[in-house]
Structure formats: structure tokens, C-alpha cells
N, C-alpha and C. Protein backbone atom coordinates (compact mmCIF):
# COMPACT_ATOMS: atom_id res chain seq x y z
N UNK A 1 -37.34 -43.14 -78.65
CA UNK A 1 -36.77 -44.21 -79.43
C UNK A 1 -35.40 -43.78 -79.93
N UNK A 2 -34.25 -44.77 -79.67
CA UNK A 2 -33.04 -43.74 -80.04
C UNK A 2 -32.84 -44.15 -81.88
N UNK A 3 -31.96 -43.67 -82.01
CA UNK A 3 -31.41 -43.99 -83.74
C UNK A 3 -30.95 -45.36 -83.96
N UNK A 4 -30.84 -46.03 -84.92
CA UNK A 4 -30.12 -47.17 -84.71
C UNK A 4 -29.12 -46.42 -85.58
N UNK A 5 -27.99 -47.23 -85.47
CA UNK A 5 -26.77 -47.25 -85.54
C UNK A 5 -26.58 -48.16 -87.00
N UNK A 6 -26.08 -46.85 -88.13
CA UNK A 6 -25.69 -47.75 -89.62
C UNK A 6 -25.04 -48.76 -89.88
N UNK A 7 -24.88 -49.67 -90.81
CA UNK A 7 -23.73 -50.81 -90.29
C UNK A 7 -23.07 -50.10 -91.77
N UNK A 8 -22.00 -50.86 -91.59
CA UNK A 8 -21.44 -50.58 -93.37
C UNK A 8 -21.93 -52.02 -93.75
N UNK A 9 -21.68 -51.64 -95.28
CA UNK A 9 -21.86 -52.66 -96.08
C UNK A 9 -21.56 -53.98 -95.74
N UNK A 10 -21.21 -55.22 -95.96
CA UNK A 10 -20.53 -55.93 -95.83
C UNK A 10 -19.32 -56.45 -96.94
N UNK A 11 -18.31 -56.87 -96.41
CA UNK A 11 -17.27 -56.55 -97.15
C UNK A 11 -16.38 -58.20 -97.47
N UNK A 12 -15.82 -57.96 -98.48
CA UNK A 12 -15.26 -59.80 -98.41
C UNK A 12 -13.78 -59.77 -97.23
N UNK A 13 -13.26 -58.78 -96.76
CA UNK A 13 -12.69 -59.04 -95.84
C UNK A 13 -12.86 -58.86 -94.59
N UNK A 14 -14.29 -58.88 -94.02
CA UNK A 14 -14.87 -59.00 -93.00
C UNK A 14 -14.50 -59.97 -92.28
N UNK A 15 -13.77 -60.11 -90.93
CA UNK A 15 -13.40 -61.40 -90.45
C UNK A 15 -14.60 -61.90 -89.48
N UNK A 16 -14.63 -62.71 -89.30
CA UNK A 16 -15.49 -63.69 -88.37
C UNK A 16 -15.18 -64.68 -87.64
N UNK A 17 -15.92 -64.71 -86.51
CA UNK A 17 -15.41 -66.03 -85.67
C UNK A 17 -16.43 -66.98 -86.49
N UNK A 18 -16.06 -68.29 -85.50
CA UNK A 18 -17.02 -69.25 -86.38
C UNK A 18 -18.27 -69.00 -86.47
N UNK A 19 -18.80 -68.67 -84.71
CA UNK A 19 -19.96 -68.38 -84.67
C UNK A 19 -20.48 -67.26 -86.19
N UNK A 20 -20.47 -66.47 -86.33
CA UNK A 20 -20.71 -65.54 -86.90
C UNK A 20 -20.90 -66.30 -88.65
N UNK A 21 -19.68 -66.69 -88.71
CA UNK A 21 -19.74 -67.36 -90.45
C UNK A 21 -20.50 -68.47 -90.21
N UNK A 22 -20.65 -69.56 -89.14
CA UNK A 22 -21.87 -70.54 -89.18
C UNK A 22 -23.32 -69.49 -89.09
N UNK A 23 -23.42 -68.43 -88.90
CA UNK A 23 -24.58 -67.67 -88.83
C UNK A 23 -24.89 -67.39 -89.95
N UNK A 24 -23.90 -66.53 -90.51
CA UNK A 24 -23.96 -65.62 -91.41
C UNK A 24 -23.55 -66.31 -93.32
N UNK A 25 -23.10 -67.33 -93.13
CA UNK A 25 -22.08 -67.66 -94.34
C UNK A 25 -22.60 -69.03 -94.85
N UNK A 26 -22.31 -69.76 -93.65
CA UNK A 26 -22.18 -71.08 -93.64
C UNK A 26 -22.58 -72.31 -92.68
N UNK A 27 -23.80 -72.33 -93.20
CA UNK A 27 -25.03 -72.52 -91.17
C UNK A 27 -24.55 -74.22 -91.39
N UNK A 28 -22.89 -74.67 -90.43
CA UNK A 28 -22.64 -75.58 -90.08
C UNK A 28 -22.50 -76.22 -88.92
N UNK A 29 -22.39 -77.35 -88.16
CA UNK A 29 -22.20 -76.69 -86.49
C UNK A 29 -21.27 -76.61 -86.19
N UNK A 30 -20.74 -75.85 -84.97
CA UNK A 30 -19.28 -75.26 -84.38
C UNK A 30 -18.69 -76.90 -84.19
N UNK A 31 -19.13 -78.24 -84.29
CA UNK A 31 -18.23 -79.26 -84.08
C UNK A 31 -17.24 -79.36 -85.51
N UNK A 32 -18.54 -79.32 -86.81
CA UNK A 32 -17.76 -79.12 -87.73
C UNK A 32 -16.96 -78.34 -87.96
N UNK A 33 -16.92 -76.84 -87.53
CA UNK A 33 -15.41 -76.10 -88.19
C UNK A 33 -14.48 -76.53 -87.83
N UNK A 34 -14.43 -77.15 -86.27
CA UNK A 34 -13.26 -77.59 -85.39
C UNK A 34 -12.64 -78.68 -86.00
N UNK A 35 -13.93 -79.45 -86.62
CA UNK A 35 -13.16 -80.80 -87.34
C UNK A 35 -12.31 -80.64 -88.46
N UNK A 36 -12.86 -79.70 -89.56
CA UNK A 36 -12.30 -78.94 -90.75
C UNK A 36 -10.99 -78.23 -90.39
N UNK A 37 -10.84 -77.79 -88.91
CA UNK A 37 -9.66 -77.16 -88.69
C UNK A 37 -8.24 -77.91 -88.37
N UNK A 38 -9.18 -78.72 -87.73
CA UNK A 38 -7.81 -80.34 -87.25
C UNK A 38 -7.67 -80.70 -88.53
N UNK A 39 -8.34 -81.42 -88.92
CA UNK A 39 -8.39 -82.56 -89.75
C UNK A 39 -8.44 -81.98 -91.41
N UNK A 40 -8.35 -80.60 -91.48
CA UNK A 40 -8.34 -80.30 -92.89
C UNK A 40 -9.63 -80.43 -93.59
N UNK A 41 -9.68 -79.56 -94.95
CA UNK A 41 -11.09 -79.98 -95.62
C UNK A 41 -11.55 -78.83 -95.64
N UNK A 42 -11.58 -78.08 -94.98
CA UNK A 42 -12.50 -77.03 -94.70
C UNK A 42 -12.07 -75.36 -95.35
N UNK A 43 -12.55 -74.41 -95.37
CA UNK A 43 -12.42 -72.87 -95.68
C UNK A 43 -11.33 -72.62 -95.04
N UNK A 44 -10.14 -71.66 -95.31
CA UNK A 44 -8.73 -71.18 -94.94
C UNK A 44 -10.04 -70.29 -93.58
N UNK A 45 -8.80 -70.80 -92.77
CA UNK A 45 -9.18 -69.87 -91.67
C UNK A 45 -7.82 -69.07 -90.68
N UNK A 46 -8.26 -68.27 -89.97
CA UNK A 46 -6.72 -67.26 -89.61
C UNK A 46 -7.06 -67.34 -87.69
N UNK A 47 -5.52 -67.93 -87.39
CA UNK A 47 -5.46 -68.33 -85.82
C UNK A 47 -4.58 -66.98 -85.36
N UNK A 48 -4.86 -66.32 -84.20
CA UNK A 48 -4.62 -65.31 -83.23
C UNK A 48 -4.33 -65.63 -81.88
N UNK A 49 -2.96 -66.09 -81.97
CA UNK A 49 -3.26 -66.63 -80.47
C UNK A 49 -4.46 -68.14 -80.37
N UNK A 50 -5.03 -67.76 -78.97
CA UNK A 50 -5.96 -68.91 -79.02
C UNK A 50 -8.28 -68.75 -79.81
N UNK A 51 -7.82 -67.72 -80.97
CA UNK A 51 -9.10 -66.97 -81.81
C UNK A 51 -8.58 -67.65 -82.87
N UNK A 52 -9.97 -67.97 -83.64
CA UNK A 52 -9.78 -68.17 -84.91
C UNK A 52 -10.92 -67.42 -85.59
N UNK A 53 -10.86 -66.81 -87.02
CA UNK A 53 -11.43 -66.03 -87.46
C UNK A 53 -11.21 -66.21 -89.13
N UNK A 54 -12.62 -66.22 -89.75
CA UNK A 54 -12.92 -66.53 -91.26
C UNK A 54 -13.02 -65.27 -92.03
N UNK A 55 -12.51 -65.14 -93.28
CA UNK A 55 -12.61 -63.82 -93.85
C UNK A 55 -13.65 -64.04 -94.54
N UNK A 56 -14.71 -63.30 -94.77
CA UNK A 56 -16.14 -63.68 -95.75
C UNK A 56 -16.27 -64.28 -96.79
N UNK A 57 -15.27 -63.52 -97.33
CA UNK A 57 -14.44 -63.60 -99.12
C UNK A 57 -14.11 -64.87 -99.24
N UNK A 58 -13.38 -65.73 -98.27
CA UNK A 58 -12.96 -66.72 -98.15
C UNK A 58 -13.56 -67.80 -98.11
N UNK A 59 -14.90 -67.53 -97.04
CA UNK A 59 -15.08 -68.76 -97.09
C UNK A 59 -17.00 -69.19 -98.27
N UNK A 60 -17.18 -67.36 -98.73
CA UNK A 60 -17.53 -67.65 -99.89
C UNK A 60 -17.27 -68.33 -101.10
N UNK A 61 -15.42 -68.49 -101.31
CA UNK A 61 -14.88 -68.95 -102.38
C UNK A 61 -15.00 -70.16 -102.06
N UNK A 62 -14.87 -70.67 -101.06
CA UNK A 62 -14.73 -72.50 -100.67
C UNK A 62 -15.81 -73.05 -100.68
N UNK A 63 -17.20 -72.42 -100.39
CA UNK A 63 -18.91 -72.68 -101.09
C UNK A 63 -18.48 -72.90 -102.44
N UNK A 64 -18.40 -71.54 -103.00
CA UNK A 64 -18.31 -71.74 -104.48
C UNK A 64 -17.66 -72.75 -105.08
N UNK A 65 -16.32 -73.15 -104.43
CA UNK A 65 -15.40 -74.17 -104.86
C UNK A 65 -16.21 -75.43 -105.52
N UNK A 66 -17.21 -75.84 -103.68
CA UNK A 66 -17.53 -76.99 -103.56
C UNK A 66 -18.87 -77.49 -104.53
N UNK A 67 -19.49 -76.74 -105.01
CA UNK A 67 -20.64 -76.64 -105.64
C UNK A 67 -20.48 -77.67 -107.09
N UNK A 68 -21.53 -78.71 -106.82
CA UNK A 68 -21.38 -79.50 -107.64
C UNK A 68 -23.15 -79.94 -108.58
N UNK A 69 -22.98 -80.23 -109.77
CA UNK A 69 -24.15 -79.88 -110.72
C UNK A 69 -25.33 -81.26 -109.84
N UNK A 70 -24.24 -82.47 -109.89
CA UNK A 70 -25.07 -83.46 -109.17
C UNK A 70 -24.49 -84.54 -108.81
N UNK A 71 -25.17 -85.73 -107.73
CA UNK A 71 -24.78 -86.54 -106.76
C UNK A 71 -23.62 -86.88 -107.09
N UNK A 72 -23.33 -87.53 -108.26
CA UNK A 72 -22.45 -88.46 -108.50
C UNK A 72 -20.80 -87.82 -108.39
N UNK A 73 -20.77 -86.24 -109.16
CA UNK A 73 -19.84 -85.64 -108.78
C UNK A 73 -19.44 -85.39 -107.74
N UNK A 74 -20.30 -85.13 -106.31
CA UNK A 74 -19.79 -85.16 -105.39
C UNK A 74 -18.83 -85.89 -104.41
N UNK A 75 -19.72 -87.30 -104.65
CA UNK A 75 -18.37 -88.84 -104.38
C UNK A 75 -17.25 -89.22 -105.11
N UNK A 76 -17.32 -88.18 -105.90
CA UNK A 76 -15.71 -88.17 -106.79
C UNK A 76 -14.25 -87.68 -105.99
């Protein structure tokens, strides 16, 4: 049986593709980030060429942002 292999911690500047932050962060589907990315709305995200990639930190803060006590605030 070999060793597994440690991970580090996880870190708020961990970048991610979408896949990974819809896994790991923010279980949305890959149509939505694309839409959030055109069309605005969505968590800051960082383009490389033709990659795009979410920093953890980031798109933890834009959860947090959105978090509302109840319904009515939300359609505000």
C-alpha cells in the first residue's frame, strides 16, 4: 500500500477553475459561472489567456456578501 501524499491546508488564495469551486465552494452549474462571467453578478474571477480561475478567499466573500436573514430581502 503506498503513502498517500499530504495536502496542505487550504488556503484563501488557492485558485480554482470553475470546476473545482462549483465542487469545492460553490456547488453551481458550469452554465451558471459562464453566465455570471458574461453577464456580471457573479464572484471576481481571474482570466489567463483562454483559463479562468477563482481564488477561494474570493469567492467565499461573495457567499458571505450574498447571505440574506430572509425572502423578502433577497428581491430587494
Amino acid at each position: 500500500m503506498a503513502p498517500q501524499a499530504s495536502q496542505s491546508p487550504l488556503s484563501e488564495h488557492d485558485l480554482l477553475t470553475d470546476i473545482q469551486a462549483q465542487e469545492q465552494e460553490l456547488p453551481m452549474s458550469l452554465a451558471w459561472y459562464r453566465r455570471k462571467r458574461i453577464f456580471g453578478g457573479g464572484p471576481p474571477f481571474i482570466r489567463v489567456s483562454n483559463r479562468v480561475f477563482y481564488r477561494r478567499g474570493e469567492l467565499r466573500r461573495w457567499i458571505a456578501a450574498h447571505a440574506v436573514g430572509r425572502t423578502q430581502e433577497a428581491r430587494q
